[in-house]
C-alpha atoms as a PDB file:
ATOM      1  CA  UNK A   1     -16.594 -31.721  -6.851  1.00  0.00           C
ATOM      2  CA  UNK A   2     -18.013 -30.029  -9.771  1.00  0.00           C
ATOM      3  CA  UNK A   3     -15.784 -27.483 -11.903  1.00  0.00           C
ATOM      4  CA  UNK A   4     -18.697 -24.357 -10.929  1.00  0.00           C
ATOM      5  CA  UNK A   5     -17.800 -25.817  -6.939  1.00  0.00           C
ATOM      6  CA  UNK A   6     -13.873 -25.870  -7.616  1.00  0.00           C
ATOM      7  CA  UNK A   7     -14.013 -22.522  -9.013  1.00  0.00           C
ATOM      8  CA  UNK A   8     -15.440 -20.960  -5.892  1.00  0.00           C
ATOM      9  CA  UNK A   9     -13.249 -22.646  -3.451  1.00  0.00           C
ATOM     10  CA  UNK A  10     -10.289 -21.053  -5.791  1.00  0.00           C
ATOM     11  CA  UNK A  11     -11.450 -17.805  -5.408  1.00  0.00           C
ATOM     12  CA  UNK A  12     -12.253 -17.973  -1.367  1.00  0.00           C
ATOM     13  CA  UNK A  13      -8.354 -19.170  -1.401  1.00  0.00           C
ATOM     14  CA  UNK A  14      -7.269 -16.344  -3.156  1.00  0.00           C
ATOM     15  CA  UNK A  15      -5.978 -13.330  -0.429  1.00  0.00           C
ATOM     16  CA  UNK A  16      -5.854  -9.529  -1.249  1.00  0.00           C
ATOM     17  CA  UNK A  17      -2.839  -8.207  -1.414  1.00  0.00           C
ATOM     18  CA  UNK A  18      -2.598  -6.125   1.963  1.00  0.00           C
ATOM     19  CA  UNK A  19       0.561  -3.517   2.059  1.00  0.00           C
ATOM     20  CA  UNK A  20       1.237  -2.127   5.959  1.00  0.00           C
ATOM     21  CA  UNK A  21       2.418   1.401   5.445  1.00  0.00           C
ATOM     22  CA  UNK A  22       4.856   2.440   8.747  1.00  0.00           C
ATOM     23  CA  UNK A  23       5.721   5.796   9.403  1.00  0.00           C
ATOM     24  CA  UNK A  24       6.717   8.118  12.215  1.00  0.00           C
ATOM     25  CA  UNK A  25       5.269  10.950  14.211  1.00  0.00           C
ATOM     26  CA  UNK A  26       6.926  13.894  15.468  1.00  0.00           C
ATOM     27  CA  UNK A  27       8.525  12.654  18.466  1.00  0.00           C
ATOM     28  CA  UNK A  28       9.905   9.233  16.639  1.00  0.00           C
ATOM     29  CA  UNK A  29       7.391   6.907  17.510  1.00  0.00           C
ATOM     30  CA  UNK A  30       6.022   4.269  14.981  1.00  0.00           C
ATOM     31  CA  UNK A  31       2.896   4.916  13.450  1.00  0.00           C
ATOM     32  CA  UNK A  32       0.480   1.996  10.898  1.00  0.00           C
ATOM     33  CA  UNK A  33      -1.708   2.395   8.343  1.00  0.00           C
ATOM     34  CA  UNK A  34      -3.106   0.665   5.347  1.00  0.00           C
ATOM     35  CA  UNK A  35      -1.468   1.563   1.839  1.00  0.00           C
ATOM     36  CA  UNK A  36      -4.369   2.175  -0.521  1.00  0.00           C
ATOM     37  CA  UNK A  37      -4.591   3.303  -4.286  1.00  0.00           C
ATOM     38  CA  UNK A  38      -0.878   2.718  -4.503  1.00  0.00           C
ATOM     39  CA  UNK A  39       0.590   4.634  -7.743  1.00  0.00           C
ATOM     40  CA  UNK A  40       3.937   5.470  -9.033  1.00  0.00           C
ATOM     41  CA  UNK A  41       3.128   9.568  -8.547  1.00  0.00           C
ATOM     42  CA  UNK A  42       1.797   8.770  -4.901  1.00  0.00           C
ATOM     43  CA  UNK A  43       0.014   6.636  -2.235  1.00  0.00           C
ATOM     44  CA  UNK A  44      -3.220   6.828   0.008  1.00  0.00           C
ATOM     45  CA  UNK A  45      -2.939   5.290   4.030  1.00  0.00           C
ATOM     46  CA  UNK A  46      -6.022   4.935   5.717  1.00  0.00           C
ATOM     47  CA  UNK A  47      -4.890   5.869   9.634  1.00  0.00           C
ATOM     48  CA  UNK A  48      -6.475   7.266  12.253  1.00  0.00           C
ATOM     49  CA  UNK A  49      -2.707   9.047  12.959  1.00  0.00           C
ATOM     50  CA  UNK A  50      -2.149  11.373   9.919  1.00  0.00           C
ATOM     51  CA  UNK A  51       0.467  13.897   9.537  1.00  0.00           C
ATOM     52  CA  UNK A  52       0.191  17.747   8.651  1.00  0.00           C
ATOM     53  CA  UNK A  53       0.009  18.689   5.027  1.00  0.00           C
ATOM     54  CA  UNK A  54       3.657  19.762   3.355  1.00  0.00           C
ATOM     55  CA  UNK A  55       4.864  17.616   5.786  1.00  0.00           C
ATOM     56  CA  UNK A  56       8.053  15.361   4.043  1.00  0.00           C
ATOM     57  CA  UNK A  57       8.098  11.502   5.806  1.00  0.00           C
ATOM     58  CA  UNK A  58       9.954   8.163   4.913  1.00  0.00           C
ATOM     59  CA  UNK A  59       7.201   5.540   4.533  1.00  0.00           C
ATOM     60  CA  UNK A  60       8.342   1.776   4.844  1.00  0.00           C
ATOM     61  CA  UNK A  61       5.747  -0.499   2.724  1.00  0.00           C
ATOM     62  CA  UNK A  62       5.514  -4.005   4.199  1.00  0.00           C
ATOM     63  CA  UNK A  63       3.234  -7.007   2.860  1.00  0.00           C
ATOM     64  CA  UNK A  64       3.767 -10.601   3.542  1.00  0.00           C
ATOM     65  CA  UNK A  65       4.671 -11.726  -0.139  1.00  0.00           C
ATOM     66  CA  UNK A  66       7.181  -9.040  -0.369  1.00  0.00           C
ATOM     67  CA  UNK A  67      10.773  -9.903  -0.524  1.00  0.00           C
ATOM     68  CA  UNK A  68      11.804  -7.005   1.445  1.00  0.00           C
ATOM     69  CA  UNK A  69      10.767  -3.430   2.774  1.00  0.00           C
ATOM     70  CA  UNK A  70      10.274  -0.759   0.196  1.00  0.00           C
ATOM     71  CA  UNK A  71      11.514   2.217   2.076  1.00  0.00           C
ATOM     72  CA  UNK A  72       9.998   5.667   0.293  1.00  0.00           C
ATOM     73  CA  UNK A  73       9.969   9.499   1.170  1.00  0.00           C
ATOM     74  CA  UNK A  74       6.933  11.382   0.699  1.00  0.00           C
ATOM     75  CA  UNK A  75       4.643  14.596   0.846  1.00  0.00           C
ATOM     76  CA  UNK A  76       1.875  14.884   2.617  1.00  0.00           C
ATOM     77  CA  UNK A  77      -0.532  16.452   0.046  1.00  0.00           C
ATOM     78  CA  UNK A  78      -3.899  15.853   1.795  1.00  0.00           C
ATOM     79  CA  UNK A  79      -4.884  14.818   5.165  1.00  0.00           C
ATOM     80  CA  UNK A  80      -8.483  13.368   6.789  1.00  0.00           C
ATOM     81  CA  UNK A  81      -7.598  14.402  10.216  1.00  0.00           C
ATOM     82  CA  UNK A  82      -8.658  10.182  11.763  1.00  0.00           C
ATOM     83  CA  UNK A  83      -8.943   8.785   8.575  1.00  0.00           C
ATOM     84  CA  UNK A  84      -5.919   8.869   6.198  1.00  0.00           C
ATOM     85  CA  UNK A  85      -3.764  10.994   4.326  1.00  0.00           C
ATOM     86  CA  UNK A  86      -2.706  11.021   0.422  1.00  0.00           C
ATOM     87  CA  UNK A  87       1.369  11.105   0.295  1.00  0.00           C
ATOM     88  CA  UNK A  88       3.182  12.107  -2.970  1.00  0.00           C
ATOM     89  CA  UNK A  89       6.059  10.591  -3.710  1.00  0.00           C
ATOM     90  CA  UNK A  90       9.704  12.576  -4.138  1.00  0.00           C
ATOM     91  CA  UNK A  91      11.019  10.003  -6.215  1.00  0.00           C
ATOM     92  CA  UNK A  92       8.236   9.209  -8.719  1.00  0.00           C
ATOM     93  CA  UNK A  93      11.236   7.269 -10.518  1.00  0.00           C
ATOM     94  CA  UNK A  94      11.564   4.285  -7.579  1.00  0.00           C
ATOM     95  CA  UNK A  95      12.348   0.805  -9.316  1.00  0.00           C
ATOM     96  CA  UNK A  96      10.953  -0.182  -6.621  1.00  0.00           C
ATOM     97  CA  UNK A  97       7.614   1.198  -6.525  1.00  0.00           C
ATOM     98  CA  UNK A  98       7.272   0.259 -10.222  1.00  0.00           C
ATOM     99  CA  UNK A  99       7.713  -3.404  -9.168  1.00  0.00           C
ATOM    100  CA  UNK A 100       4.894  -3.515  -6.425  1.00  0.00           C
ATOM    101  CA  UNK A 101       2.579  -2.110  -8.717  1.00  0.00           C
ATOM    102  CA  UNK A 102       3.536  -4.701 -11.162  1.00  0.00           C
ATOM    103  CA  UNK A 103       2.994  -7.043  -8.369  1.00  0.00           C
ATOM    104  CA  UNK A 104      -0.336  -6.018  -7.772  1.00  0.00           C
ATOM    105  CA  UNK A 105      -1.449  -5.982 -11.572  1.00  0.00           C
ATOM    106  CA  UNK A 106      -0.574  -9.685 -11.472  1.00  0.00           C
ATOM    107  CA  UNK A 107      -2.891 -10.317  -8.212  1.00  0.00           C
ATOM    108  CA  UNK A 108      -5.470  -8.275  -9.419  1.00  0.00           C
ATOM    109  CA  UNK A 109      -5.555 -10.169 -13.019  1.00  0.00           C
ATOM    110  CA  UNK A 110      -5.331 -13.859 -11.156  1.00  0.00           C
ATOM    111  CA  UNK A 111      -8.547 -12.912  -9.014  1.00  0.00           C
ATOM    112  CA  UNK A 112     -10.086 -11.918 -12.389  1.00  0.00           C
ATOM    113  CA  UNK A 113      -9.392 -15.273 -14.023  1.00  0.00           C
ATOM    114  CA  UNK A 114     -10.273 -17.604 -11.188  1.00  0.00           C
END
């Protein structure tokens, strides 16, 4: 196998990072999304079951390379009724947080190099 044939079986190997955002709804029921444009002042999830704006919630973030489940609360502080929902974060000082999006620098500079 060449080295230009090695390098693009590395980079069909490589998976994006894919964080499961799981909330509730009013009456206690479970709700998923897809955590996108994950910051340290706030998150995106793209769900077709958004929440009303002002509204406070307790996100739990889970991916399969994480250790454990990041557990945030959160404002909603825009909503696409079927589509998603932008959620600011009450603690914008979460050690936590700050690692994932360490986490995700890393990822994102590997797939740049291979």
């Amino acid at each position: 196998m060449n080295e230009n044939n090695k390098r693009n079986v590395d980079r069909n190997h490589l998976m994006p990072l894919k964080i499961e955002a799981i909330y509730q709804d009013r009456h206690r029921k479970y709700l998923r999304g897809t955590a996108k444009n994950i910051s340290i002042n706030g998150i995106y999830i793209e769900t077709p079951y958004t929440r009303e704006y002002g509204e406070i919630i307790h996100i739990s973030l889970v991916g399969s390379y994480m250790k454990k489940i990041i557990g945030v609360e959160g404002k909603v502080i825009h909503c696409e009724p079927g589509k998603g929902m932008g959620i600011e974060f009450v603690d914008q000082d979460n050690s936590e947080i700050k690692e994932l999006i360490r986490i995700i620098k890393m990822q994102d500079q590997a797939s740049l190099l291979s």
